[in-house]
PDB file of N, CA and C in Angstrom:
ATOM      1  N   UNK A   1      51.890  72.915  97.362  1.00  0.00           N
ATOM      2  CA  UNK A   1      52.193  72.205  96.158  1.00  0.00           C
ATOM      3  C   UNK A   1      53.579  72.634  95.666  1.00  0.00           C
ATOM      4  N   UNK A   2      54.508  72.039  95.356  1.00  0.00           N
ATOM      5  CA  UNK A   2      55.911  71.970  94.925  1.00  0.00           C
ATOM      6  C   UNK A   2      55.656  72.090  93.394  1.00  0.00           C
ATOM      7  N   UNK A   3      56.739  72.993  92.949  1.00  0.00           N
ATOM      8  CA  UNK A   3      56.826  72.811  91.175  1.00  0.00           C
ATOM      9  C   UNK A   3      58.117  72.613  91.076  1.00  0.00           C
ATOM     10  N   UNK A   4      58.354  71.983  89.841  1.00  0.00           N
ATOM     11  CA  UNK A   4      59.583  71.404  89.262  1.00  0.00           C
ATOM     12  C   UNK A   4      61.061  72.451  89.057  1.00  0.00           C
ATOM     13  N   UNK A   5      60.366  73.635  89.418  1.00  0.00           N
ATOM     14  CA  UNK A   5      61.183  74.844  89.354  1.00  0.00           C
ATOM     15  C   UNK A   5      62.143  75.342  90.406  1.00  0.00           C
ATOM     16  N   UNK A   6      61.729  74.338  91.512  1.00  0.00           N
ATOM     17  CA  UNK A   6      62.010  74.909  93.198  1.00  0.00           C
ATOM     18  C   UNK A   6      63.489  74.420  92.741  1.00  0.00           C
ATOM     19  N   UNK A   7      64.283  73.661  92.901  1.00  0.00           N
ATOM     20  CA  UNK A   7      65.128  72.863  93.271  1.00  0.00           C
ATOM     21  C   UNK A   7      66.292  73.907  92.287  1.00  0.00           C
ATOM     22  N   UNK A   8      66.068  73.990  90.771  1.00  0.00           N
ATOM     23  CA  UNK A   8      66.891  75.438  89.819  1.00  0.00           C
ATOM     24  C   UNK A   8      66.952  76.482  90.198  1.00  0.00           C
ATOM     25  N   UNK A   9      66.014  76.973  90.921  1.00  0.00           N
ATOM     26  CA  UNK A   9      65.829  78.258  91.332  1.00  0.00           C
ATOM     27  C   UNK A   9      66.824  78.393  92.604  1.00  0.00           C
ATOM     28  N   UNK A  10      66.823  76.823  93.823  1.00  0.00           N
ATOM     29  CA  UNK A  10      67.305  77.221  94.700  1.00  0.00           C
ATOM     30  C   UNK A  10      69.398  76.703  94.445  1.00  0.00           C
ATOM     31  N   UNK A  11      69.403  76.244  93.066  1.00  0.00           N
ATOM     32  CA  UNK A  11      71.161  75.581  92.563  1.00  0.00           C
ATOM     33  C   UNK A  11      71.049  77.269  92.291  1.00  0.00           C
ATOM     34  N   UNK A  12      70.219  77.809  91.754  1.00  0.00           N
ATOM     35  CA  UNK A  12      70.999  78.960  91.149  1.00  0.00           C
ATOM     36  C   UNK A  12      71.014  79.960  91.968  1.00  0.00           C
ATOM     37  N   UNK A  13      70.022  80.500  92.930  1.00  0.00           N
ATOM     38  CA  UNK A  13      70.495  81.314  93.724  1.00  0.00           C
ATOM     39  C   UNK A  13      71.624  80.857  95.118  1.00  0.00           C
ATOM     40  N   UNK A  14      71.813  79.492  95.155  1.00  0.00           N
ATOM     41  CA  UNK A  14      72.982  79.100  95.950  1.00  0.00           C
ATOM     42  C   UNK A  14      74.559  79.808  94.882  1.00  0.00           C
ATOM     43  N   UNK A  15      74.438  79.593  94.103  1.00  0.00           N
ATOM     44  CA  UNK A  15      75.372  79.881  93.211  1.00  0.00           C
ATOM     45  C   UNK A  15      75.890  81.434  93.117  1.00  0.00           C
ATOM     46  N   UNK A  16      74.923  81.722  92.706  1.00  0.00           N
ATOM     47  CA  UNK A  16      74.817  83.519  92.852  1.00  0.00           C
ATOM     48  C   UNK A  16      75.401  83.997  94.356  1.00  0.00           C
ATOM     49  N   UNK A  17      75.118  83.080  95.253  1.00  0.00           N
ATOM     50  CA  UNK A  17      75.502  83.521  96.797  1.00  0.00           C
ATOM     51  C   UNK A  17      76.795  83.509  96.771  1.00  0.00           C
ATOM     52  N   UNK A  18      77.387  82.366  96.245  1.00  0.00           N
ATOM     53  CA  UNK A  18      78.770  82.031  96.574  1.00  0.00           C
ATOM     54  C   UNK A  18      79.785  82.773  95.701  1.00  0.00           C
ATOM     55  N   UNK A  19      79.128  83.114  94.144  1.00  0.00           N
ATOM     56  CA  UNK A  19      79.406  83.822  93.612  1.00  0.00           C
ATOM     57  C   UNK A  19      79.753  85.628  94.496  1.00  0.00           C
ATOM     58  N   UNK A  20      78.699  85.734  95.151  1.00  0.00           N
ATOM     59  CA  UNK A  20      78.866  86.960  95.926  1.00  0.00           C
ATOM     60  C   UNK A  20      79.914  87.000  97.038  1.00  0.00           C
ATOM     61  N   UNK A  21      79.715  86.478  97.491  1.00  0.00           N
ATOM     62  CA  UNK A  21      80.955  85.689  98.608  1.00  0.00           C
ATOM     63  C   UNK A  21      82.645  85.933  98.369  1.00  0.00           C
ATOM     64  N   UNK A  22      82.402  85.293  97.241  1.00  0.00           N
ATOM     65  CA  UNK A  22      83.669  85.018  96.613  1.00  0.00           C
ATOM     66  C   UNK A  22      84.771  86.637  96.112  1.00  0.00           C
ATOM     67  N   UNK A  23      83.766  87.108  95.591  1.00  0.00           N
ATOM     68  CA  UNK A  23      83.873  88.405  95.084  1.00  0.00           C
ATOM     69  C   UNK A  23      84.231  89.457  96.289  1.00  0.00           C
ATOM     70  N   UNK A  24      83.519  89.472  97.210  1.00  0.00           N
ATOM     71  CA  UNK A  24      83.843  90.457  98.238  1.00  0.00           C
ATOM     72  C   UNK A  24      84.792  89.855  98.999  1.00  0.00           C
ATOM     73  N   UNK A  25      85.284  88.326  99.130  1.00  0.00           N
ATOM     74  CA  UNK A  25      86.602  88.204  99.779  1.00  0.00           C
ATOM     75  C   UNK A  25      87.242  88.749  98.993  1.00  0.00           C
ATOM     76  N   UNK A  26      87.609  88.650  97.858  1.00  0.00           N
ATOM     77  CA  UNK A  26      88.443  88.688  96.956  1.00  0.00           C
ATOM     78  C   UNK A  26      88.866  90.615  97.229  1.00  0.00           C
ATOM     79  N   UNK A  27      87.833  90.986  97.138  1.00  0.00           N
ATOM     80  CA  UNK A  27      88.001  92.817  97.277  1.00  0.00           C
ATOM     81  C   UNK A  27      88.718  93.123  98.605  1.00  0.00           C
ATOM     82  N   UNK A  28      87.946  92.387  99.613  1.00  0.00           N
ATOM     83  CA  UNK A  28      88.941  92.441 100.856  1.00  0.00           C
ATOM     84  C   UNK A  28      90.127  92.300 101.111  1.00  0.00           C
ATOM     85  N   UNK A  29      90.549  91.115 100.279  1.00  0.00           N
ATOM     86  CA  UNK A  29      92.098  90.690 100.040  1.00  0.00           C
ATOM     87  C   UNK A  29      93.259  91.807  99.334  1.00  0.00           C
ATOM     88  N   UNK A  30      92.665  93.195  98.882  1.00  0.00           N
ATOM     89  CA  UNK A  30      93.202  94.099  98.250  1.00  0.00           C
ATOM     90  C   UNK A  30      94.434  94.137  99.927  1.00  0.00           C
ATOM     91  N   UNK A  31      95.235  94.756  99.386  1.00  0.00           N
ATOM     92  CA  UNK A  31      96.574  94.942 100.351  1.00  0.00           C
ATOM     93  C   UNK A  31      96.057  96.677 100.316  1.00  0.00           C
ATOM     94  N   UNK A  32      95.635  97.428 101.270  1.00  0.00           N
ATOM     95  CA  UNK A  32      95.896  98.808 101.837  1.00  0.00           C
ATOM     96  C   UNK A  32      97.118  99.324 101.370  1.00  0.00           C
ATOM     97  N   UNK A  33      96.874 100.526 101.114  1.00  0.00           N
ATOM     98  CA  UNK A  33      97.704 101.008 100.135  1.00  0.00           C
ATOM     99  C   UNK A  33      99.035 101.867 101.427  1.00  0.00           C
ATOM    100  N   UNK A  34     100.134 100.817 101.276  1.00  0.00           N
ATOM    101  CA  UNK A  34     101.097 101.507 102.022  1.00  0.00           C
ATOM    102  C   UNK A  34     102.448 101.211 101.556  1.00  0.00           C
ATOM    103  N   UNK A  35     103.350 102.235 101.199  1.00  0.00           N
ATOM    104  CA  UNK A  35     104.489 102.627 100.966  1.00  0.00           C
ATOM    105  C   UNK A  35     105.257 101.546 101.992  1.00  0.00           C
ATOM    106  N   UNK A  36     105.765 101.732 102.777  1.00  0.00           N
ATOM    107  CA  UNK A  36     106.616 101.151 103.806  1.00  0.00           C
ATOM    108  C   UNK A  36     106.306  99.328 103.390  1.00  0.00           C
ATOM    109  N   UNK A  37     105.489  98.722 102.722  1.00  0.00           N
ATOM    110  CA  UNK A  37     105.687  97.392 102.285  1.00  0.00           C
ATOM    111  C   UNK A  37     106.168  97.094 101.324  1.00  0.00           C
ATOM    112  N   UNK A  38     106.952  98.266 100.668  1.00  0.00           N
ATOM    113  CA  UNK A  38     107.976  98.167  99.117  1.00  0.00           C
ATOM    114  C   UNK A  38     109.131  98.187 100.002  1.00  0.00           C
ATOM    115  N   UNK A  39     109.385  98.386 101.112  1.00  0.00           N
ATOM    116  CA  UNK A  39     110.682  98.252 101.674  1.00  0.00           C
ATOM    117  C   UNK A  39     111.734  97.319 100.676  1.00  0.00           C
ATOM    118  N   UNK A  40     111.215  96.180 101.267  1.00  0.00           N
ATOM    119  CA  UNK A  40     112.183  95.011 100.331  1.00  0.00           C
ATOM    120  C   UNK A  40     112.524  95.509  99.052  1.00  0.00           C
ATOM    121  N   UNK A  41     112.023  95.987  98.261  1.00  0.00           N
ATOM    122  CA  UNK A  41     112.544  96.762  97.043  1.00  0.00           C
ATOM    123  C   UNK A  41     113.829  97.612  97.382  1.00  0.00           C
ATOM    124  N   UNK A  42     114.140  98.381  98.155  1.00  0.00           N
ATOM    125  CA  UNK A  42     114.714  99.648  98.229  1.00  0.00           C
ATOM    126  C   UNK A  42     116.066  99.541  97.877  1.00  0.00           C
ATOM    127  N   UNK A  43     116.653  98.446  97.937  1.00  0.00           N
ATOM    128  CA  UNK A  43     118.283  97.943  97.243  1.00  0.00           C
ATOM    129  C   UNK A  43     117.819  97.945  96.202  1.00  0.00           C
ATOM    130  N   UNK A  44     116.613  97.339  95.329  1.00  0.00           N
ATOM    131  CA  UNK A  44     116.770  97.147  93.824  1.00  0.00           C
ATOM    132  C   UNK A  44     116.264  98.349  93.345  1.00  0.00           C
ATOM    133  N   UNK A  45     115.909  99.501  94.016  1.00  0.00           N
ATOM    134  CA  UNK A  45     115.982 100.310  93.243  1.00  0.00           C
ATOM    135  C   UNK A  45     116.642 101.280  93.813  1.00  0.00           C
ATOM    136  N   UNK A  46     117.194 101.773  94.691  1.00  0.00           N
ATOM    137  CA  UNK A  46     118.566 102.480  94.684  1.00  0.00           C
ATOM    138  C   UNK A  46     119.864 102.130  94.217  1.00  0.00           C
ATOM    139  N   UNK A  47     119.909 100.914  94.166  1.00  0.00           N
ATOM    140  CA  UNK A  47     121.202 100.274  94.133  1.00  0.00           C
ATOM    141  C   UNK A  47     121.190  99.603  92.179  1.00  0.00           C
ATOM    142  N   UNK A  48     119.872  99.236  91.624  1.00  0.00           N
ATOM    143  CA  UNK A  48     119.779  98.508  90.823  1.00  0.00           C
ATOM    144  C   UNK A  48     120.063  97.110  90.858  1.00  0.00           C
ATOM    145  N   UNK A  49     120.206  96.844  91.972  1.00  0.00           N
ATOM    146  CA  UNK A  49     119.841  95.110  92.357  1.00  0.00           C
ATOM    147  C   UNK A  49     119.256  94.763  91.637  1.00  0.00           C
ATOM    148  N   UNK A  50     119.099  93.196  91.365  1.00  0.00           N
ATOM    149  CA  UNK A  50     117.984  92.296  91.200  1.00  0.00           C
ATOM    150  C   UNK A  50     116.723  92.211  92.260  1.00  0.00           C
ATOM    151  N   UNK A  51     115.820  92.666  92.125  1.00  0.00           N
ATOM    152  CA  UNK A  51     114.908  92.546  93.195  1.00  0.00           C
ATOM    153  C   UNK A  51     114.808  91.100  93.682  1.00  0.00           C
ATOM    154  N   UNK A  52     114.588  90.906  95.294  1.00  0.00           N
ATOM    155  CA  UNK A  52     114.243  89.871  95.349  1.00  0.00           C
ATOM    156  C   UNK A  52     112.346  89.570  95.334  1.00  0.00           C
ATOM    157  N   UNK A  53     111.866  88.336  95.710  1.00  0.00           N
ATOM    158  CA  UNK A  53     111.503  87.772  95.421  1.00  0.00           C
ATOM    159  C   UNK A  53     110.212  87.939  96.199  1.00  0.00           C
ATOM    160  N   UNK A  54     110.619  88.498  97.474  1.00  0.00           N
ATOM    161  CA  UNK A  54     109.953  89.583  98.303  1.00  0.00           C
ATOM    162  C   UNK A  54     108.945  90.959  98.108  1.00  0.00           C
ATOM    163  N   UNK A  55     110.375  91.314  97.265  1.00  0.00           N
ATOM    164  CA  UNK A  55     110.031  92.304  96.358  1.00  0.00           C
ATOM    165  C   UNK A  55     109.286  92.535  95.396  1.00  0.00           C
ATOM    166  N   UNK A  56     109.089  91.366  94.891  1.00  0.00           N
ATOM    167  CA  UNK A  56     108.098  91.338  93.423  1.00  0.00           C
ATOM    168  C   UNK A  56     106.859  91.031  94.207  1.00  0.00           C
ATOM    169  N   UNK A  57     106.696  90.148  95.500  1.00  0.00           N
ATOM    170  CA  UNK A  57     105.402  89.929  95.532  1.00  0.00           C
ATOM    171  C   UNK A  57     104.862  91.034  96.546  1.00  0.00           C
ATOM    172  N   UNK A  58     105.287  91.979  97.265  1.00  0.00           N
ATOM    173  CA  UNK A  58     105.076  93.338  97.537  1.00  0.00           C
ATOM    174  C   UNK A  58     105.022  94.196  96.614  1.00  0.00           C
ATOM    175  N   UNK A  59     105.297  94.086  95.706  1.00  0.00           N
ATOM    176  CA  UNK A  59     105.060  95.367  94.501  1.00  0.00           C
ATOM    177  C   UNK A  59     103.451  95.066  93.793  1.00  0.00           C
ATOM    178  N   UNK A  60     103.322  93.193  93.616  1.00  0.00           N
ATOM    179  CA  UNK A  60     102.285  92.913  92.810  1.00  0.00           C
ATOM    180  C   UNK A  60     101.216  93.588  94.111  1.00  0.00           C
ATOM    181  N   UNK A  61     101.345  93.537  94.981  1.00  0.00           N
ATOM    182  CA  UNK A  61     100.285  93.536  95.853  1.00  0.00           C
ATOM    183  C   UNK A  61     100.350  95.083  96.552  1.00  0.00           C
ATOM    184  N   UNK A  62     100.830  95.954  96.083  1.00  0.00           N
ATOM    185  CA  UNK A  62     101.141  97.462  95.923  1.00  0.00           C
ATOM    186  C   UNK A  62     100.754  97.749  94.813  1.00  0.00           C
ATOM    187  N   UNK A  63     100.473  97.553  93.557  1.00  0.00           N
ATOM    188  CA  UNK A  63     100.516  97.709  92.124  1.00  0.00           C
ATOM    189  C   UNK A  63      99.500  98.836  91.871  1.00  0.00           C
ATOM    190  N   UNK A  64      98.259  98.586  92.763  1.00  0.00           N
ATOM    191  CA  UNK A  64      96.860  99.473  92.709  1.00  0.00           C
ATOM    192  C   UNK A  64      96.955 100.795  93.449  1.00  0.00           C
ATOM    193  N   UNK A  65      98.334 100.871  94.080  1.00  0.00           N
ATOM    194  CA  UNK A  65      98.471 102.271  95.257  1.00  0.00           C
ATOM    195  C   UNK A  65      99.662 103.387  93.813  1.00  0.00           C
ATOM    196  N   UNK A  66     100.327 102.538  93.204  1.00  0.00           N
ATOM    197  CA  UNK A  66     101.544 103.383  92.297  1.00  0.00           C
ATOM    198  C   UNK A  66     100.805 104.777  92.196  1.00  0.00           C
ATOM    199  N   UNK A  67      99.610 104.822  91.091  1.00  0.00           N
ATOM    200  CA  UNK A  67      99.337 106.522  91.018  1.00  0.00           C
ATOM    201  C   UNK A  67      99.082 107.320  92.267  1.00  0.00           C
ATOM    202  N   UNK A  68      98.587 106.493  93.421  1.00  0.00           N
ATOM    203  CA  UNK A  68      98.940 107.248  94.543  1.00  0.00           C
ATOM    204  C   UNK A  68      99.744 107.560  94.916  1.00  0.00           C
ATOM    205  N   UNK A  69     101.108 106.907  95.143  1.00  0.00           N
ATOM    206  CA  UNK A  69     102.472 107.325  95.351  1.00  0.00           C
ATOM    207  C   UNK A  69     103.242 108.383  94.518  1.00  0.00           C
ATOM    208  N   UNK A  70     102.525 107.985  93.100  1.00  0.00           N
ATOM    209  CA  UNK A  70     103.285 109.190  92.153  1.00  0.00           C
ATOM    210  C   UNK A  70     102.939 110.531  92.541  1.00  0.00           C
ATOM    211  N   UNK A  71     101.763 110.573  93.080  1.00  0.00           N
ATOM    212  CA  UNK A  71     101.098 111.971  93.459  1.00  0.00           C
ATOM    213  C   UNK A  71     101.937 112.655  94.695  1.00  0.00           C
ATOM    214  N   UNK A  72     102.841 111.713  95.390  1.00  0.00           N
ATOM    215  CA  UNK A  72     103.763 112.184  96.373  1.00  0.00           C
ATOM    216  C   UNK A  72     105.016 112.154  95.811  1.00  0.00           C
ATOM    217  N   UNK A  73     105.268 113.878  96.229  1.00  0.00           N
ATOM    218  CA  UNK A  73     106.863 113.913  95.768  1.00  0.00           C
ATOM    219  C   UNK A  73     107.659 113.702  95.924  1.00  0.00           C
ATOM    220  N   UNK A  74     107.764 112.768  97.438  1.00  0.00           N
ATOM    221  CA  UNK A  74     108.761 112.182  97.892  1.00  0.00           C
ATOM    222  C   UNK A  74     108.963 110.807  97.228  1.00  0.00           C
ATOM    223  N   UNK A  75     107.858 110.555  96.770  1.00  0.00           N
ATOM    224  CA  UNK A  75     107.914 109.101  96.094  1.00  0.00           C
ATOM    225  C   UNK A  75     108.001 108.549  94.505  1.00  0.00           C
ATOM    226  N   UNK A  76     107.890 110.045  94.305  1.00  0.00           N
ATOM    227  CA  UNK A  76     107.851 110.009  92.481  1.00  0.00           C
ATOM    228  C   UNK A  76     109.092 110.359  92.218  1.00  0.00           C
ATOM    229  N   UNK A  77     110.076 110.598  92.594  1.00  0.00           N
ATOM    230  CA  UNK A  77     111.173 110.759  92.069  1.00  0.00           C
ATOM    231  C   UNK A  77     111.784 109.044  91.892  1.00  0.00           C
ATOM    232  N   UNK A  78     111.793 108.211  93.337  1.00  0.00           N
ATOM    233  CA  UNK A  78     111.852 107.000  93.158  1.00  0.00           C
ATOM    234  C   UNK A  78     111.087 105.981  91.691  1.00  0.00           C
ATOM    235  N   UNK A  79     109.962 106.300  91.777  1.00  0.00           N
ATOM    236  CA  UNK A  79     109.179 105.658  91.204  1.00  0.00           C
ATOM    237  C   UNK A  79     109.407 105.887  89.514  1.00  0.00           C
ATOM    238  N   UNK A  80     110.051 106.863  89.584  1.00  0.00           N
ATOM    239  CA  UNK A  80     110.153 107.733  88.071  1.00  0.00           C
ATOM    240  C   UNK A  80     112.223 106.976  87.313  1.00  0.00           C
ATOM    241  N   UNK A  81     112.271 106.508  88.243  1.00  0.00           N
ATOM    242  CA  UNK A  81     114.122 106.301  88.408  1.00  0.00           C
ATOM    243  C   UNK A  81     114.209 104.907  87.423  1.00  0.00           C
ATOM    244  N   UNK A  82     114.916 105.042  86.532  1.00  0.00           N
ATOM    245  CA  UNK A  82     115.624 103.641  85.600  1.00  0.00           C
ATOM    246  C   UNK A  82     115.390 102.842  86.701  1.00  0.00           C
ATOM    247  N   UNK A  83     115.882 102.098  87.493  1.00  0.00           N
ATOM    248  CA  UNK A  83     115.900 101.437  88.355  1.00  0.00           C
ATOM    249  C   UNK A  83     114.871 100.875  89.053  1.00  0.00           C
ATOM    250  N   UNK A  84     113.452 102.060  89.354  1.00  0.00           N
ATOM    251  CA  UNK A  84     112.468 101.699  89.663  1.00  0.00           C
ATOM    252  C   UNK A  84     111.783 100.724  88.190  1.00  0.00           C
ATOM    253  N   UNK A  85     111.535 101.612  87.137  1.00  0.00           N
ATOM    254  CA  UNK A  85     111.017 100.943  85.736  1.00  0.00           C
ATOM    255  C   UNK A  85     112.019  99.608  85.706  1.00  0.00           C
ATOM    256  N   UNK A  86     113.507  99.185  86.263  1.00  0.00           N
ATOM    257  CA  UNK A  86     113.656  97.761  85.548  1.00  0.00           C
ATOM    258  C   UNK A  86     113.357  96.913  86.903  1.00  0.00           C
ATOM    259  N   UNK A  87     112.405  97.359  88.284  1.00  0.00           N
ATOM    260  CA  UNK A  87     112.183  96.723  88.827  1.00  0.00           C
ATOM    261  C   UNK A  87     111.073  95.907  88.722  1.00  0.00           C
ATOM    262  N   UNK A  88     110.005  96.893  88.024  1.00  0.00           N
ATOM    263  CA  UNK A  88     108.549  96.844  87.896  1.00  0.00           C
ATOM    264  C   UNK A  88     108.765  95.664  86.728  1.00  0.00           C
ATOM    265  N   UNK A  89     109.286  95.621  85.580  1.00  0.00           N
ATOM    266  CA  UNK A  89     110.014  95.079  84.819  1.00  0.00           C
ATOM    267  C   UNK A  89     109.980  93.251  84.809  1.00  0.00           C
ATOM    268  N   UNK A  90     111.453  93.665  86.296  1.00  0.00           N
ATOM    269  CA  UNK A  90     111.418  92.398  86.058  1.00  0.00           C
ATOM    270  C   UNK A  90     110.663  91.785  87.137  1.00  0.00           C
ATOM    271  N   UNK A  91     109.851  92.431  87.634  1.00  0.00           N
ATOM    272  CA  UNK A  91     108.339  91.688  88.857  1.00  0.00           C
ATOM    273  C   UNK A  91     107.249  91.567  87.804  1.00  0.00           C
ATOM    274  N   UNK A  92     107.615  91.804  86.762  1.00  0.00           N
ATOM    275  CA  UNK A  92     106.104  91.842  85.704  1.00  0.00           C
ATOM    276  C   UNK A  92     105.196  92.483  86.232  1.00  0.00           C
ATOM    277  N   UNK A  93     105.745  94.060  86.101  1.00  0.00           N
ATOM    278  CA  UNK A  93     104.306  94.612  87.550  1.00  0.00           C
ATOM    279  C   UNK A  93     104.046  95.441  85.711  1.00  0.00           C
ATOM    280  N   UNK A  94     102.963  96.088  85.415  1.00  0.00           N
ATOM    281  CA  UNK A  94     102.739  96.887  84.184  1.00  0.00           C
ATOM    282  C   UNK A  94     102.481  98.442  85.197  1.00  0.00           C
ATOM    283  N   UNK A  95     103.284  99.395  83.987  1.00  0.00           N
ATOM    284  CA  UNK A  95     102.945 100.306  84.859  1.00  0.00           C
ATOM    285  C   UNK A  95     101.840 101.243  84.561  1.00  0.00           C
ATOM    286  N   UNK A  96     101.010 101.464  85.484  1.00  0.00           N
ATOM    287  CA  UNK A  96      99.891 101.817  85.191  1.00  0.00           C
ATOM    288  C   UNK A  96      99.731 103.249  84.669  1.00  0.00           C
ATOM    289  N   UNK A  97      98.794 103.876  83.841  1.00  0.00           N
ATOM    290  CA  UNK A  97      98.447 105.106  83.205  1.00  0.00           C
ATOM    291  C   UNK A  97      97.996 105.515  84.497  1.00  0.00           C
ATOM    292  N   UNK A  98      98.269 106.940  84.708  1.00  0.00           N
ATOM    293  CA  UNK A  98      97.638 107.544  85.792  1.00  0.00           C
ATOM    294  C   UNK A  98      97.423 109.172  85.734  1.00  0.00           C
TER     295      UNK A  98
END
């Protein structure tokens, strides 16, 4: 015997699925946290270039590794530099509390 309930039950747990789906691509899509893909940056912040365009969308997609990098001292001096702050700046990256 069928109840009127089957058909909601099965929109909403389809939903919930895709909902799940969606979510763990999305986590997957995180970029691995590696230094060497700020390359393109490295004129705009040694030099104080304008970053290009490259640059901003490697930084947005680096953004979640920064307190890791700060924790390296080879990389916090960069990261700490006028130059680095008017890169982050003008990529609209926020810089994170860490």
């Amino acid at each position: 015997m069928k109840t009127s309930c089957t058909k909601p039950v099965l929109i909403t747990c389809t939903i919930l699925l895709l909902l799940i789906v969606a979510q763990e691509n999305r986590v997957a899509a995180v970029e691995p946290c590696n230094p060497m893909q700020l390359m393109p940056c490295k004129d705009a912040i040694l030099n104080g270039s304008n970053p290009s365009n490259e640059c901003c969308k490697r930084l947005n997609q680096q953004q979640h590794c920064v307190c890791q990098y700060m924790k390296n001292p080879t990389f916090k001096s960069f990261l700490n530099s006028p130059n680095a702050k008017m890169v982050a700046t003008h990529c609209h990256c926020a810089r994170p509390k860490c």
